[in-house]
Protein backbone atom coordinates (compact mmCIF):
# COMPACT_ATOMS: atom_id res chain seq x y z
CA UNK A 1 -55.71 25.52 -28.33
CA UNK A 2 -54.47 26.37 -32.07
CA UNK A 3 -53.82 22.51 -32.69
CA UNK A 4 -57.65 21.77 -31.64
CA UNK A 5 -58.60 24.84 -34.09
CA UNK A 6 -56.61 23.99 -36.96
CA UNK A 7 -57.96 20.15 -36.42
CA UNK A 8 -61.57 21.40 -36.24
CA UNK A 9 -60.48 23.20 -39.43
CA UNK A 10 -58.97 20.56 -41.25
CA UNK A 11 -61.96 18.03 -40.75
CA UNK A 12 -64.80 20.37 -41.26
CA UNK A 13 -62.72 20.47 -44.91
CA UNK A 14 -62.13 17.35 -45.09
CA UNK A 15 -65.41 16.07 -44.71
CA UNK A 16 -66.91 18.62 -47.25
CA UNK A 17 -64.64 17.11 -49.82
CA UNK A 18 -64.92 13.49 -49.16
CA UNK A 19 -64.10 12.83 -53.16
CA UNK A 20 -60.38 13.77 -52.55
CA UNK A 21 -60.70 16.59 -55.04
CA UNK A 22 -59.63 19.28 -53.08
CA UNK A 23 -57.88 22.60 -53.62
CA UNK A 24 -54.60 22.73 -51.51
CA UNK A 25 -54.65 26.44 -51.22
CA UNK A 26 -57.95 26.33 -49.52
CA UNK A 27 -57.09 23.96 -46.91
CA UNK A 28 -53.53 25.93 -46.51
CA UNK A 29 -55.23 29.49 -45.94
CA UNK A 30 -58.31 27.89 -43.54
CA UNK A 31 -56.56 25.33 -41.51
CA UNK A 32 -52.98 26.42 -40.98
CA UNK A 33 -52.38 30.12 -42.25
CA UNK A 34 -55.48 31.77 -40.48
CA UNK A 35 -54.80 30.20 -37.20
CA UNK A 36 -51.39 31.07 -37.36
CA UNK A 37 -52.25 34.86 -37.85
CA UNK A 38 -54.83 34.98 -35.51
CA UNK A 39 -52.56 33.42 -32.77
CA UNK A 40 -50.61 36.40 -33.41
CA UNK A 41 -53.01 38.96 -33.31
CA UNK A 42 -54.15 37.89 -29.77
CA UNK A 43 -49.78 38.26 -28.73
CA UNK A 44 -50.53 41.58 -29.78
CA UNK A 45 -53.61 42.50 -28.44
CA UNK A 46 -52.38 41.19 -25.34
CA UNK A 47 -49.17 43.07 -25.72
CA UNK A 48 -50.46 46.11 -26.42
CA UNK A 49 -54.25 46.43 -25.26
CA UNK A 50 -54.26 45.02 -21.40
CA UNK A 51 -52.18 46.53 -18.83
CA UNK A 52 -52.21 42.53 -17.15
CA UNK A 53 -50.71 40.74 -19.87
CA UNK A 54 -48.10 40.46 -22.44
CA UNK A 55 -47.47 39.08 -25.75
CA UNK A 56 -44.63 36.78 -25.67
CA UNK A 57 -42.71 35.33 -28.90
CA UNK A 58 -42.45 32.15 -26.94
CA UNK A 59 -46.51 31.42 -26.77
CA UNK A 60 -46.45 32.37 -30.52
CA UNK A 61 -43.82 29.65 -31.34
CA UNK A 62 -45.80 27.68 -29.21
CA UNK A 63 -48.65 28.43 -31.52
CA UNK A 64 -47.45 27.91 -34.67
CA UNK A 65 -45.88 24.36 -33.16
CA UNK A 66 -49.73 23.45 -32.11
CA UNK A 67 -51.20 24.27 -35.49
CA UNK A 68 -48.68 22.22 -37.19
CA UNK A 69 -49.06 19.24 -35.00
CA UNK A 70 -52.40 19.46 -35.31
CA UNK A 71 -52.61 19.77 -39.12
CA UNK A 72 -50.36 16.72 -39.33
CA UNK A 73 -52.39 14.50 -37.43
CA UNK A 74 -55.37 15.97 -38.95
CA UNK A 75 -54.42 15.04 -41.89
CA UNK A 76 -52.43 11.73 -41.22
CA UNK A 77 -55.02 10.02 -38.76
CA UNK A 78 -58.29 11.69 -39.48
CA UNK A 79 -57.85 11.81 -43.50
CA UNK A 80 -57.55 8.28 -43.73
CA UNK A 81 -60.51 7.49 -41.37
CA UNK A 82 -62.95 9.89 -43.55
CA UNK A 83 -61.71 8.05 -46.56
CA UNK A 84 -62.79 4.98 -45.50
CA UNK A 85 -66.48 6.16 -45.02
């Protein structure tokens, strides 16, 4: 679910900056910082707000692995295909 968020991410940004002038830092906070966080937030908010479920350290690693899978191919397969529009 992160992977498909930090892909939507990544090419909403990469297709408002088509000229490959693009600030790093922007792309790093939107596509792969803020999905990490909020992946965590919902552990917690799981953890501590239900009485059904639990935040487990495991589904955040598993986060973190499926924003940075999908940031690579984000940027590997979909960069390349924007570029040649």
């Amino acid at each position: 679910m992160y992977g498909v968020l930090s892909g939507i991410l990544w090419w909403e940004f990469l297709r408002n900056h088509k000229n490959g002038n693009f600030p790093l830092l922007h792309i790093w906070i939107g596509a792969i910082i803020f999905p990490i966080v909020f992946s965590g937030v919902v552990e917690l908010l799981q953890k501590y707000c239900t009485t059904y479920r639990g935040g487990y350290w495991l589904d955040f690693v598993a986060n973190i692995i499926g924003v940075t899978l999908g940031s690579l191919i984000s940027y590997y397969v979909m960069k390349p295909c924007m570029d040649k529009h």
